[in-house]
N, C-alpha and C. Protein backbone atom coordinates (compact mmCIF):
# COMPACT_ATOMS: atom_id res chain seq x y z
N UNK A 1 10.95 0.87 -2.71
CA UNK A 1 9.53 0.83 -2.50
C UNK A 1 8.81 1.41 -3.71
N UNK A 2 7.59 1.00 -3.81
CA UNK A 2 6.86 1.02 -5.30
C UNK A 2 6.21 2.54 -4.56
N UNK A 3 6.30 3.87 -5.81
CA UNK A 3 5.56 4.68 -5.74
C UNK A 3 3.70 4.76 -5.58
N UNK A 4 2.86 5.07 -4.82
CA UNK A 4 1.65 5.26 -4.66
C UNK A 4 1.18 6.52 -4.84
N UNK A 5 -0.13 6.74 -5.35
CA UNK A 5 -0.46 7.83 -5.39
C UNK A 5 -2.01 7.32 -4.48
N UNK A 6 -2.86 8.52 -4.13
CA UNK A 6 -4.41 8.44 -3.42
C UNK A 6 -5.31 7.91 -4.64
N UNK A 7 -5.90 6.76 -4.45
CA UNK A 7 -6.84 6.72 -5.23
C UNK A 7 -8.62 6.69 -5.17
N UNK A 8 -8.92 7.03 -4.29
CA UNK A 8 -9.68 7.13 -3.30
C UNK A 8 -10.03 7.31 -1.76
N UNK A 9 -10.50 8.62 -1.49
CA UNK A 9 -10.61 8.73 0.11
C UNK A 9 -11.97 8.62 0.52
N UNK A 10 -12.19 7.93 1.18
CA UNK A 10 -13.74 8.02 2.44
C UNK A 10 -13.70 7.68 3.82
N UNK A 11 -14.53 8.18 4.27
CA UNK A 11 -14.63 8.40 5.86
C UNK A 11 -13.36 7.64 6.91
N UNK A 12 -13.69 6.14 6.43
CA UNK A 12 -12.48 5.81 7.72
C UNK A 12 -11.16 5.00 6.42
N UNK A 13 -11.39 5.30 5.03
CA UNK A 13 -10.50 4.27 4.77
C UNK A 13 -10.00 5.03 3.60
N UNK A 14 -8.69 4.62 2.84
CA UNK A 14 -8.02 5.77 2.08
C UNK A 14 -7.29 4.07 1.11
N UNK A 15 -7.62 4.69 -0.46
CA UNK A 15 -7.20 3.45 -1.41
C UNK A 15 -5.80 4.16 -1.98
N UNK A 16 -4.67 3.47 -1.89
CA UNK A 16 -3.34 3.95 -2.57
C UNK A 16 -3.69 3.20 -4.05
N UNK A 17 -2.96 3.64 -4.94
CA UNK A 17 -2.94 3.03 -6.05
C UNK A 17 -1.10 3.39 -6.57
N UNK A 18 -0.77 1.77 -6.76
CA UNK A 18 0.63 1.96 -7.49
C UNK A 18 0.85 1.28 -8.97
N UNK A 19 2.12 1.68 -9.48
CA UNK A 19 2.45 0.60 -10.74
C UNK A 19 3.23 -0.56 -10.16
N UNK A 20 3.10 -1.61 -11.06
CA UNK A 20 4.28 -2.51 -10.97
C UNK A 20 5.45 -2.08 -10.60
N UNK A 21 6.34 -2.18 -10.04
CA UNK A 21 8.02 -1.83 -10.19
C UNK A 21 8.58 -2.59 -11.00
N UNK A 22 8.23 -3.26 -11.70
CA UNK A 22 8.80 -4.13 -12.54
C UNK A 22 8.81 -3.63 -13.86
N UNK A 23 10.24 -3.47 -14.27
CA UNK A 23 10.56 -2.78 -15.75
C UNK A 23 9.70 -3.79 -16.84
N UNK A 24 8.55 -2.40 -17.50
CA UNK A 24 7.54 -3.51 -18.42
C UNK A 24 6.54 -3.87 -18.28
N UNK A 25 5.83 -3.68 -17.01
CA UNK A 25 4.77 -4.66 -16.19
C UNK A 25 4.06 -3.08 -15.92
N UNK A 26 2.84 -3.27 -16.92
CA UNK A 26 2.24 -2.40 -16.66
C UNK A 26 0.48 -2.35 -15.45
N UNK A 27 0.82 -3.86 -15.09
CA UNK A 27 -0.49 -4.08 -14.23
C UNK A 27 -0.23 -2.58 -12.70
N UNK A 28 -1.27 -2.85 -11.96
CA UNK A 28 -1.64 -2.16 -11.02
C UNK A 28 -1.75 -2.98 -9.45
N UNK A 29 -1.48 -2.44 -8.36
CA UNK A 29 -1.43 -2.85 -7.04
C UNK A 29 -1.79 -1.53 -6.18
N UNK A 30 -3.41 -2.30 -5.31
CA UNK A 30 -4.07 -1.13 -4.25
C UNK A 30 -3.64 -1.38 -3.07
N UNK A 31 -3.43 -0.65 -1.99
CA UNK A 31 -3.63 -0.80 -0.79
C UNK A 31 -4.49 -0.07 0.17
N UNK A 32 -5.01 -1.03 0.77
CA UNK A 32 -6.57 -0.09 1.75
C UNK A 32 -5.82 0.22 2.96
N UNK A 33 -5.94 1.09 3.78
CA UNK A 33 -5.54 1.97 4.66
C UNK A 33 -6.33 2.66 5.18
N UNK A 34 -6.48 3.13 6.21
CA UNK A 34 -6.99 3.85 7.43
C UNK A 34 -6.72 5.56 6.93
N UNK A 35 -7.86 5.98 6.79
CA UNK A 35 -8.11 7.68 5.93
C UNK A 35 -6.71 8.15 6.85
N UNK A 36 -6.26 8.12 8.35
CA UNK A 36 -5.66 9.17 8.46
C UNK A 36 -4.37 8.52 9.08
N UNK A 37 -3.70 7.66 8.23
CA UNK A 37 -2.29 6.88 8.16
C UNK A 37 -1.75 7.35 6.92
N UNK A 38 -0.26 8.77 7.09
CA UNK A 38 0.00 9.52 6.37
C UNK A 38 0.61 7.87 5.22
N UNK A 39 0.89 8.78 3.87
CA UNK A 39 1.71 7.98 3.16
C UNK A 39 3.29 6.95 3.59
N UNK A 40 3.86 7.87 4.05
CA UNK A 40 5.00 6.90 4.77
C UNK A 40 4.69 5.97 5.49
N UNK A 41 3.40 6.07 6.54
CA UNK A 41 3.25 4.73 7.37
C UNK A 41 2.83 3.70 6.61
N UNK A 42 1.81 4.18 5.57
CA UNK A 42 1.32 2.67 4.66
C UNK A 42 2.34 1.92 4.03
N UNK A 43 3.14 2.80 3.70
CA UNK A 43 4.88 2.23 2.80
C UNK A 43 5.03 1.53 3.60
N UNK A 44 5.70 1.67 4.85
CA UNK A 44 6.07 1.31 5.81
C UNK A 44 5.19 -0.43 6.22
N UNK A 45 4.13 0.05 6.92
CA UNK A 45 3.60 -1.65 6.95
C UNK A 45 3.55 -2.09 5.85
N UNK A 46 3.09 -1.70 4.75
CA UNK A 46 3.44 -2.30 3.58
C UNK A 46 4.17 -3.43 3.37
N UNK A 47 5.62 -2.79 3.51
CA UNK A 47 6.80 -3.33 3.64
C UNK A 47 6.90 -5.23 3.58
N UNK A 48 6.42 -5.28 4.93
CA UNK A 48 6.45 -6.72 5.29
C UNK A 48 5.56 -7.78 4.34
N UNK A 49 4.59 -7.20 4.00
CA UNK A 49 3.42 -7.97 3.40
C UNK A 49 3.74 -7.79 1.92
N UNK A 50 4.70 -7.28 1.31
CA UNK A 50 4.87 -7.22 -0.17
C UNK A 50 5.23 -8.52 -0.62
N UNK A 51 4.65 -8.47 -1.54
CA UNK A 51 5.46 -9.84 -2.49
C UNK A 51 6.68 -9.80 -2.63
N UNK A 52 7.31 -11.16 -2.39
CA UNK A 52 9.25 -11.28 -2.95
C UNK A 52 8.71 -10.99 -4.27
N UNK A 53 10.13 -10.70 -5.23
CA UNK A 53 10.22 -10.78 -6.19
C UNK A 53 10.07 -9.31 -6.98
N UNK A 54 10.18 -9.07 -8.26
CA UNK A 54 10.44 -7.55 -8.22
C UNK A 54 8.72 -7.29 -8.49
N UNK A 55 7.80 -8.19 -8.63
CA UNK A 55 6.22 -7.60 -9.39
C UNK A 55 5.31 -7.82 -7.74
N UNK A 56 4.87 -6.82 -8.71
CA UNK A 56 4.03 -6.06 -7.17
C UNK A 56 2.48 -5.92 -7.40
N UNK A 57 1.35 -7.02 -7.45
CA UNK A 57 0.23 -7.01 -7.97
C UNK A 57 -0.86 -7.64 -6.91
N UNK A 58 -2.34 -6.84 -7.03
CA UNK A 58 -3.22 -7.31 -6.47
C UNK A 58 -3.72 -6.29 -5.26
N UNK A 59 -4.25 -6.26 -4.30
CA UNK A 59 -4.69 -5.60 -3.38
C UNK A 59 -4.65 -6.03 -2.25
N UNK A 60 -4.37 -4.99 -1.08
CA UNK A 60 -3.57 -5.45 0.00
C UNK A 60 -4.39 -4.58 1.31
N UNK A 61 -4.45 -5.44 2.61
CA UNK A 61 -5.06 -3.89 3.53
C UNK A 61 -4.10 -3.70 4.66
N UNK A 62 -3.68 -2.49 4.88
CA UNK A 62 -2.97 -2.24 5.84
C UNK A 62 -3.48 -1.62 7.26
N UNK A 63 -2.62 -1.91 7.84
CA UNK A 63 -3.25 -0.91 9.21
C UNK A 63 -2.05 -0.29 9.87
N UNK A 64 -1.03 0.87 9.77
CA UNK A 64 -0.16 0.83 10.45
C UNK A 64 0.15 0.97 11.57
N UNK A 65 -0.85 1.12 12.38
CA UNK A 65 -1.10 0.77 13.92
C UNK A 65 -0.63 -0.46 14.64
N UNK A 66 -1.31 -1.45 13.79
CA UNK A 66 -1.49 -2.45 14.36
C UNK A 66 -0.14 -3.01 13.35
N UNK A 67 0.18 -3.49 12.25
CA UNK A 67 1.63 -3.79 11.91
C UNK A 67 3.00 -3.39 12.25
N UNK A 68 2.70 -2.09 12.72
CA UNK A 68 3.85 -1.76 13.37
C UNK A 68 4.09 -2.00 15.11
N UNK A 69 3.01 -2.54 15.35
CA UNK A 69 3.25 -3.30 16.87
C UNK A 69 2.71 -2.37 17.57
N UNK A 70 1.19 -1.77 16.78
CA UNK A 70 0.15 -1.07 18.25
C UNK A 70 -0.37 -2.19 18.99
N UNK A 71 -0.88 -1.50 20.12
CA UNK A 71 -1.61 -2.40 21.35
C UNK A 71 -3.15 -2.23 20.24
């Protein structure tokens, strides 16, 4: 899984910011998230919605509530 760091927090929504995993590939990939869905859960739904392949680019929104099979 591609490392994230916080790249923005507000009220209900929290921006991850990662690198490529791809040896070389210095572009960037966000994911929007719910302010109080710790880091592991966003990895986590993440997961499914990543691109095949080893490059990891563009912006993505998660919810891990609801991807992980909340009501």
């Amino acid at each position: 899984m591609p490392a994230i760091t916080t790249l923005n927090i507000r009220a209900r929504s929290r921006i991850w910011e990662g690198v490529c995993p791809a040896r070389g590939c210095g572009r960037t990939f966000r994911i929007k998230a719910p302010a109080w869905d710790p880091k592991f859960d966003v990895l986590k739904a993440f997961r499914p919605l990543r691109p095949r392949g080893r490059h990891v680019h563009g912006d993505f929104w998660v919810d891990a509530y609801r991807e992980l099979g909340g009501e």
